[in-house]
C-alpha atoms as a PDB file:
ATOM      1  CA  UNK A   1       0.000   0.000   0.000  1.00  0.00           C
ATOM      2  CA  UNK A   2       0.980   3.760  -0.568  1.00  0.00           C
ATOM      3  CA  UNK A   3       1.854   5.883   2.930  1.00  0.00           C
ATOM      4  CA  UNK A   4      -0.743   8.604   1.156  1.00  0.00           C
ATOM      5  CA  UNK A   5      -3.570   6.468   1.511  1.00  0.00           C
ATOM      6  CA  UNK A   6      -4.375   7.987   5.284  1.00  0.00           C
ATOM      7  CA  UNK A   7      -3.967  11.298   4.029  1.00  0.00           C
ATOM      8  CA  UNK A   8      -5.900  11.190   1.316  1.00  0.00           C
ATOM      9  CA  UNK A   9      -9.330   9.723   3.503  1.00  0.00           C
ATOM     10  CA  UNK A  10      -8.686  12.359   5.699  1.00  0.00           C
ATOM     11  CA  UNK A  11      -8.851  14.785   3.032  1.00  0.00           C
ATOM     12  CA  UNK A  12     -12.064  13.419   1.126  1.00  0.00           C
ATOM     13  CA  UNK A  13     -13.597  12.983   4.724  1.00  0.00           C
ATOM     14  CA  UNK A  14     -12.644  16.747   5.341  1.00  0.00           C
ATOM     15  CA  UNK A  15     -14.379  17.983   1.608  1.00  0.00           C
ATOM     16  CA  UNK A  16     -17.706  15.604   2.329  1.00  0.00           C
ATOM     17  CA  UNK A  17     -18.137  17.174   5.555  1.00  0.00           C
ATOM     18  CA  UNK A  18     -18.261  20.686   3.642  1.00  0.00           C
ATOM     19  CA  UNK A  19     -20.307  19.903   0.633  1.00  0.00           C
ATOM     20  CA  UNK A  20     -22.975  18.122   3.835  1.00  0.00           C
ATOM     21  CA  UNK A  21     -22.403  21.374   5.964  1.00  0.00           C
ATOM     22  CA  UNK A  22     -23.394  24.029   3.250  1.00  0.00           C
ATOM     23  CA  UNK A  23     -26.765  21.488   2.713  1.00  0.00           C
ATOM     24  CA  UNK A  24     -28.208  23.341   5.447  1.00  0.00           C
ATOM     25  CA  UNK A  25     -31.431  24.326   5.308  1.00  0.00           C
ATOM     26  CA  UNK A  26     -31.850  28.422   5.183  1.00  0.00           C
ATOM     27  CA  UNK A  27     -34.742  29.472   7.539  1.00  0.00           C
ATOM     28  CA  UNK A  28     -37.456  31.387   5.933  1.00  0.00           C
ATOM     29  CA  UNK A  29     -38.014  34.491   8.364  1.00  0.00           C
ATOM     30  CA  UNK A  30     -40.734  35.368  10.755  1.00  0.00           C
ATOM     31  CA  UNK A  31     -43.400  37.876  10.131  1.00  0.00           C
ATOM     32  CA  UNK A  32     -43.851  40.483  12.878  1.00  0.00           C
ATOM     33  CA  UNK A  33     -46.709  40.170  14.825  1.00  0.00           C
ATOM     34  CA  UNK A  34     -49.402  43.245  13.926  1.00  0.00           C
ATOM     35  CA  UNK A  35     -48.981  46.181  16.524  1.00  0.00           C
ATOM     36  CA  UNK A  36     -51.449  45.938  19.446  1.00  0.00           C
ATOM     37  CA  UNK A  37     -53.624  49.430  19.311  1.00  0.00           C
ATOM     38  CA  UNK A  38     -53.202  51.666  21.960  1.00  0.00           C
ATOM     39  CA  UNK A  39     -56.181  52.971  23.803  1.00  0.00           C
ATOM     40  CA  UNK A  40     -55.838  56.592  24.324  1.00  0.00           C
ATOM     41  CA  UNK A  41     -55.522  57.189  28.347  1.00  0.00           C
ATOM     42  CA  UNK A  42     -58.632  58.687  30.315  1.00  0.00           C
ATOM     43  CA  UNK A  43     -58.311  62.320  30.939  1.00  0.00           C
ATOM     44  CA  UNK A  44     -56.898  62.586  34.834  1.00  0.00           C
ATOM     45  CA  UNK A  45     -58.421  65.002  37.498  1.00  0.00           C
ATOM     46  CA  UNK A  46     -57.746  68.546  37.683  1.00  0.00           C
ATOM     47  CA  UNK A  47     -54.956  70.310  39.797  1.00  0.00           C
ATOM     48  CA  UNK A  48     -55.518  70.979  43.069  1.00  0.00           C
ATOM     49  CA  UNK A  49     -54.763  74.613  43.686  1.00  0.00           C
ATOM     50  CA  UNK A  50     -51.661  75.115  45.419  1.00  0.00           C
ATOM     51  CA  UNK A  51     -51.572  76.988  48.951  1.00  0.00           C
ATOM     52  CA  UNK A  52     -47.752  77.575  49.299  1.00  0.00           C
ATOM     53  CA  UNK A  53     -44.445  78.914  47.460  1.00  0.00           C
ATOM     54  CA  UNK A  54     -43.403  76.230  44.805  1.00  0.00           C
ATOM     55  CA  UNK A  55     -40.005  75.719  46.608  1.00  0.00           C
ATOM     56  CA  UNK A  56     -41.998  74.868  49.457  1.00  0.00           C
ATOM     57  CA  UNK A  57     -44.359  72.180  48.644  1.00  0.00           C
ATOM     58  CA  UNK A  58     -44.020  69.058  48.475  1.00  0.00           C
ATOM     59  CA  UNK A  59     -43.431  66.621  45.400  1.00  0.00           C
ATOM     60  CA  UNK A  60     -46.389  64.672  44.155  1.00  0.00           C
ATOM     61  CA  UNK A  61     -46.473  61.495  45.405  1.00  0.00           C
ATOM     62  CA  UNK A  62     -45.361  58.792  42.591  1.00  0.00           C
ATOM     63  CA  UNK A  63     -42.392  57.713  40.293  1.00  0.00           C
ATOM     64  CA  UNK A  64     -40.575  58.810  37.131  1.00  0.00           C
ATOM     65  CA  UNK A  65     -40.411  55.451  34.682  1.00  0.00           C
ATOM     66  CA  UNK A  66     -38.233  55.416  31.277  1.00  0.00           C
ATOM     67  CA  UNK A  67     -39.630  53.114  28.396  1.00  0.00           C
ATOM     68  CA  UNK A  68     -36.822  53.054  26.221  1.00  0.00           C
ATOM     69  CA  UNK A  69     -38.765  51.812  23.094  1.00  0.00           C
ATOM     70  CA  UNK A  70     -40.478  55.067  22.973  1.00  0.00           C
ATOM     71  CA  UNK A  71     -37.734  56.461  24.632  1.00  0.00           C
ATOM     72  CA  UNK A  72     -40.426  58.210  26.928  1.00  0.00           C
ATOM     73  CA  UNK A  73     -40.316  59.244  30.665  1.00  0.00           C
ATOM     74  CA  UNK A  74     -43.565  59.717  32.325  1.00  0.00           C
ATOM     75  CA  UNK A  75     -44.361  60.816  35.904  1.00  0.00           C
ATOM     76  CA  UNK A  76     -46.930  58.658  37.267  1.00  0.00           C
ATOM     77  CA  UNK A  77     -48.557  59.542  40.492  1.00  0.00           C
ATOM     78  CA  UNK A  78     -49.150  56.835  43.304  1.00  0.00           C
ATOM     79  CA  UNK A  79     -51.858  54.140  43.359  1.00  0.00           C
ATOM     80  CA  UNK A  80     -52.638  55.249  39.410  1.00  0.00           C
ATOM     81  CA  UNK A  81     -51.885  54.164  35.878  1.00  0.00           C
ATOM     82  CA  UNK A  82     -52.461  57.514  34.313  1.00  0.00           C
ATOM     83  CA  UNK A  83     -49.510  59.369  34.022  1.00  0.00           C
ATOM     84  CA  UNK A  84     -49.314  63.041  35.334  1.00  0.00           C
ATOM     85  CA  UNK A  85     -46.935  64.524  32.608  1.00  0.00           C
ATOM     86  CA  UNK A  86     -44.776  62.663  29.988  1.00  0.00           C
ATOM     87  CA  UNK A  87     -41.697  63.507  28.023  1.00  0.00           C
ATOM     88  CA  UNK A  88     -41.619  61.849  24.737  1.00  0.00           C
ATOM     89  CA  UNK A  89     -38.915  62.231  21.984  1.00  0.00           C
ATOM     90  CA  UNK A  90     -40.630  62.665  18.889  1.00  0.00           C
ATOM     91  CA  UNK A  91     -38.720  63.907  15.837  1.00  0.00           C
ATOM     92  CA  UNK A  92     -36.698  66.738  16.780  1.00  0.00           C
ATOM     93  CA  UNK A  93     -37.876  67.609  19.858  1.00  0.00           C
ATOM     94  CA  UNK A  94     -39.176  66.798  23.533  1.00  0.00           C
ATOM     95  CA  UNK A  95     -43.493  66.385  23.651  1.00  0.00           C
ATOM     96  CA  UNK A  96     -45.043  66.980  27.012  1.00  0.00           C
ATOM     97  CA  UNK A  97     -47.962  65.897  27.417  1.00  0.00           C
ATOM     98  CA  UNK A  98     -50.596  66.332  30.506  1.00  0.00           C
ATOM     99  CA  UNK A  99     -53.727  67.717  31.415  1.00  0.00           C
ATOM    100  CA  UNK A 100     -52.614  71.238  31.379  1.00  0.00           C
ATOM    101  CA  UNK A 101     -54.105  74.161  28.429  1.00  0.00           C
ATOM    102  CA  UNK A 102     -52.799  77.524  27.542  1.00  0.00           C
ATOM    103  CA  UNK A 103     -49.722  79.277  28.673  1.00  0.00           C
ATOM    104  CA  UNK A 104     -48.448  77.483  31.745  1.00  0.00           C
ATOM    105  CA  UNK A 105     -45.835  78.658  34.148  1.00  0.00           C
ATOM    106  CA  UNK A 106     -42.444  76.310  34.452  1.00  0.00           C
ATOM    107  CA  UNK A 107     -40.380  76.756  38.098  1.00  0.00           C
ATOM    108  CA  UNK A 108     -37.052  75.846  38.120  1.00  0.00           C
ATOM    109  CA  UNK A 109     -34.467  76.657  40.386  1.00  0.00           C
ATOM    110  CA  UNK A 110     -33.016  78.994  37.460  1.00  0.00           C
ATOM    111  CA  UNK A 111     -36.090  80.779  37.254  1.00  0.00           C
ATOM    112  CA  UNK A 112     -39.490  80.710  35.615  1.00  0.00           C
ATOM    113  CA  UNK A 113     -40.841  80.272  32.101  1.00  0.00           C
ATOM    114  CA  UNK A 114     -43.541  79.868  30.157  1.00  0.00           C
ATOM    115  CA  UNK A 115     -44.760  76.310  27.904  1.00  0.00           C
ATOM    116  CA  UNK A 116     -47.706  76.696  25.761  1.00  0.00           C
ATOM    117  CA  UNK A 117     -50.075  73.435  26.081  1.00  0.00           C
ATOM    118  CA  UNK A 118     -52.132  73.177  22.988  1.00  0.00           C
ATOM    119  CA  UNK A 119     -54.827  70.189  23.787  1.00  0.00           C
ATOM    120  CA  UNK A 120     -52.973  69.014  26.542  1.00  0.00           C
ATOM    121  CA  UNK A 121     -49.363  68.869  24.619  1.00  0.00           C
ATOM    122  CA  UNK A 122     -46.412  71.286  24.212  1.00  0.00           C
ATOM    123  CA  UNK A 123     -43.504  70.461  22.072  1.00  0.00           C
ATOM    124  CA  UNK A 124     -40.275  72.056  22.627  1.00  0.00           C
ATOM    125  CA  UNK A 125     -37.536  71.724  20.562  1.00  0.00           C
ATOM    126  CA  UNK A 126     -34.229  69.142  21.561  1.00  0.00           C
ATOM    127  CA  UNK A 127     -32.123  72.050  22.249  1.00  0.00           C
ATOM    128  CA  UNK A 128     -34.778  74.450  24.063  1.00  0.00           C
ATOM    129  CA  UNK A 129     -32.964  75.703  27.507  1.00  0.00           C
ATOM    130  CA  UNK A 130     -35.996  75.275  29.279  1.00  0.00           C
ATOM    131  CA  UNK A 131     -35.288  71.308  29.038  1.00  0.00           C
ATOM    132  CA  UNK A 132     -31.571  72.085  30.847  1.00  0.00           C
ATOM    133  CA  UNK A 133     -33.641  73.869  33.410  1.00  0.00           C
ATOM    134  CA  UNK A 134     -36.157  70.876  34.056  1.00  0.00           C
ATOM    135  CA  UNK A 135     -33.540  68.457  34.178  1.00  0.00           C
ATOM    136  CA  UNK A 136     -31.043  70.264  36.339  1.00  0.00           C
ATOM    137  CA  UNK A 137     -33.207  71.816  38.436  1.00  0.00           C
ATOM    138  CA  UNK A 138     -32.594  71.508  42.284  1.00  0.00           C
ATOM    139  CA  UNK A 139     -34.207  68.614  43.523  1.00  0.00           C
ATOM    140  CA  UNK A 140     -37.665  69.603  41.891  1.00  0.00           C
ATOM    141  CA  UNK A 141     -39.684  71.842  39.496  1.00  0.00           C
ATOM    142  CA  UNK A 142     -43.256  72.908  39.007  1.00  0.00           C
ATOM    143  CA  UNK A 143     -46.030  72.985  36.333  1.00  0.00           C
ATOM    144  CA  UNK A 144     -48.828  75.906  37.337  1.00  0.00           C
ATOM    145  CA  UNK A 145     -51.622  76.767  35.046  1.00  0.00           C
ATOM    146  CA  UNK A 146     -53.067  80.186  35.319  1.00  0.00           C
ATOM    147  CA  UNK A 147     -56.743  78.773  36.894  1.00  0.00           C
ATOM    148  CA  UNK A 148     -54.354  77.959  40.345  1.00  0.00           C
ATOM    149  CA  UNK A 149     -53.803  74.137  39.145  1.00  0.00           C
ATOM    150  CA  UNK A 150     -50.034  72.975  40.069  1.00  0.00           C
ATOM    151  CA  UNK A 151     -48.154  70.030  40.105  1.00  0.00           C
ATOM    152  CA  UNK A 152     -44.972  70.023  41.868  1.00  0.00           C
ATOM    153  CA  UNK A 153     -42.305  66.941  41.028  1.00  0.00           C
ATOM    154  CA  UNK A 154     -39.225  65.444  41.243  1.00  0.00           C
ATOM    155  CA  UNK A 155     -36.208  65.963  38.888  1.00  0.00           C
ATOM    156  CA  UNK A 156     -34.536  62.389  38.396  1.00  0.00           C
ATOM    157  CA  UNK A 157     -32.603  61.060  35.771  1.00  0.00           C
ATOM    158  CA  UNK A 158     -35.201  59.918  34.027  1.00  0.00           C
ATOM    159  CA  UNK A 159     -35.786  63.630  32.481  1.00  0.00           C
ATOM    160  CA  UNK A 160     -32.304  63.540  31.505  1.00  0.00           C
ATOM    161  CA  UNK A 161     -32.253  59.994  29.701  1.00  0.00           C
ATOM    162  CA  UNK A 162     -35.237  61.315  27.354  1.00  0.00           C
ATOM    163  CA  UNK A 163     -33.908  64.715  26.093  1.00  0.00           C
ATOM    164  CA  UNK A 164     -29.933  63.386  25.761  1.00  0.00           C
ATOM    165  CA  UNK A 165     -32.338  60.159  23.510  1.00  0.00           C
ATOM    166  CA  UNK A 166     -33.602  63.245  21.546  1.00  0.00           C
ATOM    167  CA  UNK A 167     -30.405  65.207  20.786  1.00  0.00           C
END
């Protein structure tokens, strides 16, 4: 016998096992599943009318959440579903959206501005200072509508995440 003989099985072994291994079967993909509708949210109670200084009151009871797929933060008060105010990136800018109409007054610790709410939304643009005041406000900031209606909450990171997702 020839001393090639091992060689050469190892070799045709070797080239079967690649003509058997690109015989695989290519997986025909997946259609995504429809989206789920989303019911719009029921329209929350009014805004208690505040009784001290906005420094001074306290926060509104509840929790900031992120959702990441609609790279949204929402503040949503304790014991409820409903969220109080959201931040949602939406194109080029930042929508809030809440139960609050016409020209409402934004505290911050650097000062106070205005936010026109159209149909319960205002959209300010990614670069708008009054989204560097929200989010690096001390400790808190506060929403008042000219009927007396406030809502006074917490500044966590939360705010940040959305508007550095938007820029």
């Amino acid at each position: 016998m020839i001393s090639m003989q091992p060689g050469f099985r190892f070799g045709a072994l070797g080239a079967l096992m690649l003509v058997v291994a690109g015989c695989t079967a290519i997986p025909k993909p997946v259609a995504p599943p429809p989206p789920q509708p989303v019911a719009p949210a029921p329209t929350p109670a009014p805004l208690p009318t505040p009784t001290a200084g906005w420094e001074d009151r306290a926060v509104n009871p509840g929790a900031w959440r992120y959702d990441a797929g609609s790279r949204t933060a929402a503040f949503v008060p304790t014991g409820s579903a409903n969220p109080l105010l959201s931040l949602t990136c939406s194109g080029g800018g930042i929508r809030m959206t809440s139960a609050l109409a016409g020209n409402v007054s934004l505290r911050t610790s650097a000062g106070t501005d205005q936010i026109r709410f159209d149909n319960g939304s205002a959209n300010l643009a990614n670069r708008d200072p009054r989204l560097d005041r929200i989010a690096f406000s001390r400790g808190r900031f506060a929403l008042e509508t000219p009927g007396g209606g406030a809502m006074t909450l917490p500044v966590q990171s939360e705010i940040g995440r959305v508007i550095e997702d938007c820029r």
